[in-house]
C-alpha atoms as a PDB file:
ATOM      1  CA  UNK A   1     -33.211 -24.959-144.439  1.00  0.00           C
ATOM      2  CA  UNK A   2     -32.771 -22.821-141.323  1.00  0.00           C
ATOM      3  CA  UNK A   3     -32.300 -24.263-137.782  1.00  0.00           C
ATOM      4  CA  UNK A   4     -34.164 -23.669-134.830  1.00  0.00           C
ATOM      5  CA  UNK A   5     -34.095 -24.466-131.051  1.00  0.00           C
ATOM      6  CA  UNK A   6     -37.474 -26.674-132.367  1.00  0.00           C
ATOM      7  CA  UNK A   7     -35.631 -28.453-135.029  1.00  0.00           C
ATOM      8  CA  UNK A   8     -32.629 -29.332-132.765  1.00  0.00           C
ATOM      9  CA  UNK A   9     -34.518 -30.424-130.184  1.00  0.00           C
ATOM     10  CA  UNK A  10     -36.737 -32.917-132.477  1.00  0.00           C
ATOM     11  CA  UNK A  11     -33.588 -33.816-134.051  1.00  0.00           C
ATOM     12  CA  UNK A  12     -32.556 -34.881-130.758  1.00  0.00           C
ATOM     13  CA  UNK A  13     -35.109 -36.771-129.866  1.00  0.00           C
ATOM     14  CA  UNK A  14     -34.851 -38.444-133.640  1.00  0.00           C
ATOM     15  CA  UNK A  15     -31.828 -40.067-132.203  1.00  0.00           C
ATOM     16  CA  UNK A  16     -33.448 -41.883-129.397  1.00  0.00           C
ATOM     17  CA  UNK A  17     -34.496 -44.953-131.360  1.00  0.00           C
ATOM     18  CA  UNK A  18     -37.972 -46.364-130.608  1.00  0.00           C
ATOM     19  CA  UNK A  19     -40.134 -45.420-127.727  1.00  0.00           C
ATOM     20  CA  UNK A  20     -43.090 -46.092-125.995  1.00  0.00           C
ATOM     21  CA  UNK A  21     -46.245 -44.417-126.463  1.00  0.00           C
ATOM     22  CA  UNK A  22     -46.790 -43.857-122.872  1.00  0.00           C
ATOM     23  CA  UNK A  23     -44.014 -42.473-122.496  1.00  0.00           C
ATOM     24  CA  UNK A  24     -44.342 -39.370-125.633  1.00  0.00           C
ATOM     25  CA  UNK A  25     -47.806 -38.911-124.113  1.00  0.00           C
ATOM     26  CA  UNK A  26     -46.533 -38.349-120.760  1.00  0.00           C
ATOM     27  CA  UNK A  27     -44.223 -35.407-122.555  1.00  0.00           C
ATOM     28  CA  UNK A  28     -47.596 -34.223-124.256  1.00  0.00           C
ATOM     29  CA  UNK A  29     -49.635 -34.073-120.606  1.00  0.00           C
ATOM     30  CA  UNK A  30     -47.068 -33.802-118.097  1.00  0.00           C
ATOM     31  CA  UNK A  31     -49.876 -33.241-114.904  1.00  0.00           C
ATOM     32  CA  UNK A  32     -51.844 -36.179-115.361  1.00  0.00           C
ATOM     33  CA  UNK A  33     -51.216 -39.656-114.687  1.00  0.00           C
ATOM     34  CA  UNK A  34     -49.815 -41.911-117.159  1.00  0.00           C
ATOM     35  CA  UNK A  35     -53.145 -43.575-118.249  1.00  0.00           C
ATOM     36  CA  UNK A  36     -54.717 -40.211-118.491  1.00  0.00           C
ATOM     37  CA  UNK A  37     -52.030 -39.358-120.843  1.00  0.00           C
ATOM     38  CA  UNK A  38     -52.191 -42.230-123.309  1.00  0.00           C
ATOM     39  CA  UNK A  39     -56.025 -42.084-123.574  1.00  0.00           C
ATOM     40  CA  UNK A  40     -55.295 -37.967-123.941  1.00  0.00           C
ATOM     41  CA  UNK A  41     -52.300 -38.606-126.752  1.00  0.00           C
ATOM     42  CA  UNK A  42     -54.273 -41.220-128.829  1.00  0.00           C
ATOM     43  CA  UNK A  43     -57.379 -39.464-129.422  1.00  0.00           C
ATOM     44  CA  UNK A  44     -55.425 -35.966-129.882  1.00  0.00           C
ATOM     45  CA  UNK A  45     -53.692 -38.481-132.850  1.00  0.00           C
ATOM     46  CA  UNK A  46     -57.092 -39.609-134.002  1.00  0.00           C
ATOM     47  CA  UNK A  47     -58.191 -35.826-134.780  1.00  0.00           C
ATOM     48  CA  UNK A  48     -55.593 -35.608-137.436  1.00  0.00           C
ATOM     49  CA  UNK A  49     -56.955 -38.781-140.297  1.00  0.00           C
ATOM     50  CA  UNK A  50     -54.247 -37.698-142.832  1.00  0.00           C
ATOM     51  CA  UNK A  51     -51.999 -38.614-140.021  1.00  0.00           C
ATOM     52  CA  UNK A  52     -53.403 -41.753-139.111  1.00  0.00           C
ATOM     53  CA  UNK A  53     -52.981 -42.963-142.850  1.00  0.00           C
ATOM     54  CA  UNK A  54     -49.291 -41.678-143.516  1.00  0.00           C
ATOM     55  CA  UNK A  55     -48.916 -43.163-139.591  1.00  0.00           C
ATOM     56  CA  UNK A  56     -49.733 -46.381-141.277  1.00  0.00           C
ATOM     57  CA  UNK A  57     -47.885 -46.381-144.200  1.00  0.00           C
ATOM     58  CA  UNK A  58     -44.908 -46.488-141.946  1.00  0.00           C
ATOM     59  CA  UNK A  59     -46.132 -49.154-140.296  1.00  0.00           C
ATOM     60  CA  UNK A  60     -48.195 -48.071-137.265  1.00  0.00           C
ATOM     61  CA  UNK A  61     -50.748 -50.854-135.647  1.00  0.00           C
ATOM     62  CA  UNK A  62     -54.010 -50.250-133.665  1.00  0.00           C
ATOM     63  CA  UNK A  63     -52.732 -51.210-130.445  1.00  0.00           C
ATOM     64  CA  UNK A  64     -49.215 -50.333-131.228  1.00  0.00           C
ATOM     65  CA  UNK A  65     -47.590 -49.563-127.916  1.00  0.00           C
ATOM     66  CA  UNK A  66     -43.932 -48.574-129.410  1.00  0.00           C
ATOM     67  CA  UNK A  67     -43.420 -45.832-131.970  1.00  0.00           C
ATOM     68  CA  UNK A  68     -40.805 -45.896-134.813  1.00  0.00           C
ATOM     69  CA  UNK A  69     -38.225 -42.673-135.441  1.00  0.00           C
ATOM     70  CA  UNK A  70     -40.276 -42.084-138.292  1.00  0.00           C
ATOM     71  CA  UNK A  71     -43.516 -42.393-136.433  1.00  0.00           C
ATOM     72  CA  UNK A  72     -42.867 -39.818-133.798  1.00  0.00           C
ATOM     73  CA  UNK A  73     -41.382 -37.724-136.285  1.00  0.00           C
ATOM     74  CA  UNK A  74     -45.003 -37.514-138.086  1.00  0.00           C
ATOM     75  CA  UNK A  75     -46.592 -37.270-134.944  1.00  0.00           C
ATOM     76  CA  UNK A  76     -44.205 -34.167-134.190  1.00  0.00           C
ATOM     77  CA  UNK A  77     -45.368 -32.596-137.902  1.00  0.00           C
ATOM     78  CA  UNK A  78     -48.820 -32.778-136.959  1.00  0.00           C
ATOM     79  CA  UNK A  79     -49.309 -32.353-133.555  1.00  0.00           C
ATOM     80  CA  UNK A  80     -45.826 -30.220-132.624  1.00  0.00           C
ATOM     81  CA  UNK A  81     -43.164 -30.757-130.107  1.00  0.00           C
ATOM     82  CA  UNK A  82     -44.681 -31.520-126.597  1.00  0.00           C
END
């Protein structure tokens, strides 16, 4: 597998553990407020079902407010680095 500057930089933020939603959706929409964001980030989620279902498998909940390693990595897969 070849490396990019994408791939580093996801694998960088790989290593940060668990985060909040709010706070990926705020990388997402940077010029809005924070609510703004998190209603923009969820339903840009909700466009993608086949992500919603492997976001599941891992474990994701409706009102979820803290996403996994693995969950932001599928996020990232579907929807791209902010």
């Amino acid at each position: 597998m070849e490396w990019n500057n994408s791939m580093e930089l996801g694998d960088k933020r790989r290593c940060r553990g668990v985060v909040s939603m709010k706070e990926i959706a705020i990388e997402y929409y940077p010029y809005v407020t924070a609510k703004v964001a998190s209603r923009n980030f969820r339903k840009d989620i909700f466009l993608y079902p086949a992500l919603i279902t492997e976001l599941e498998k891992v474990g994701l909940r409706k009102n979820q407010r803290k996403l996994t390693p693995l969950q932001l990595e599928l996020i990232y897969k579907y929807l791209g680095l902010p």
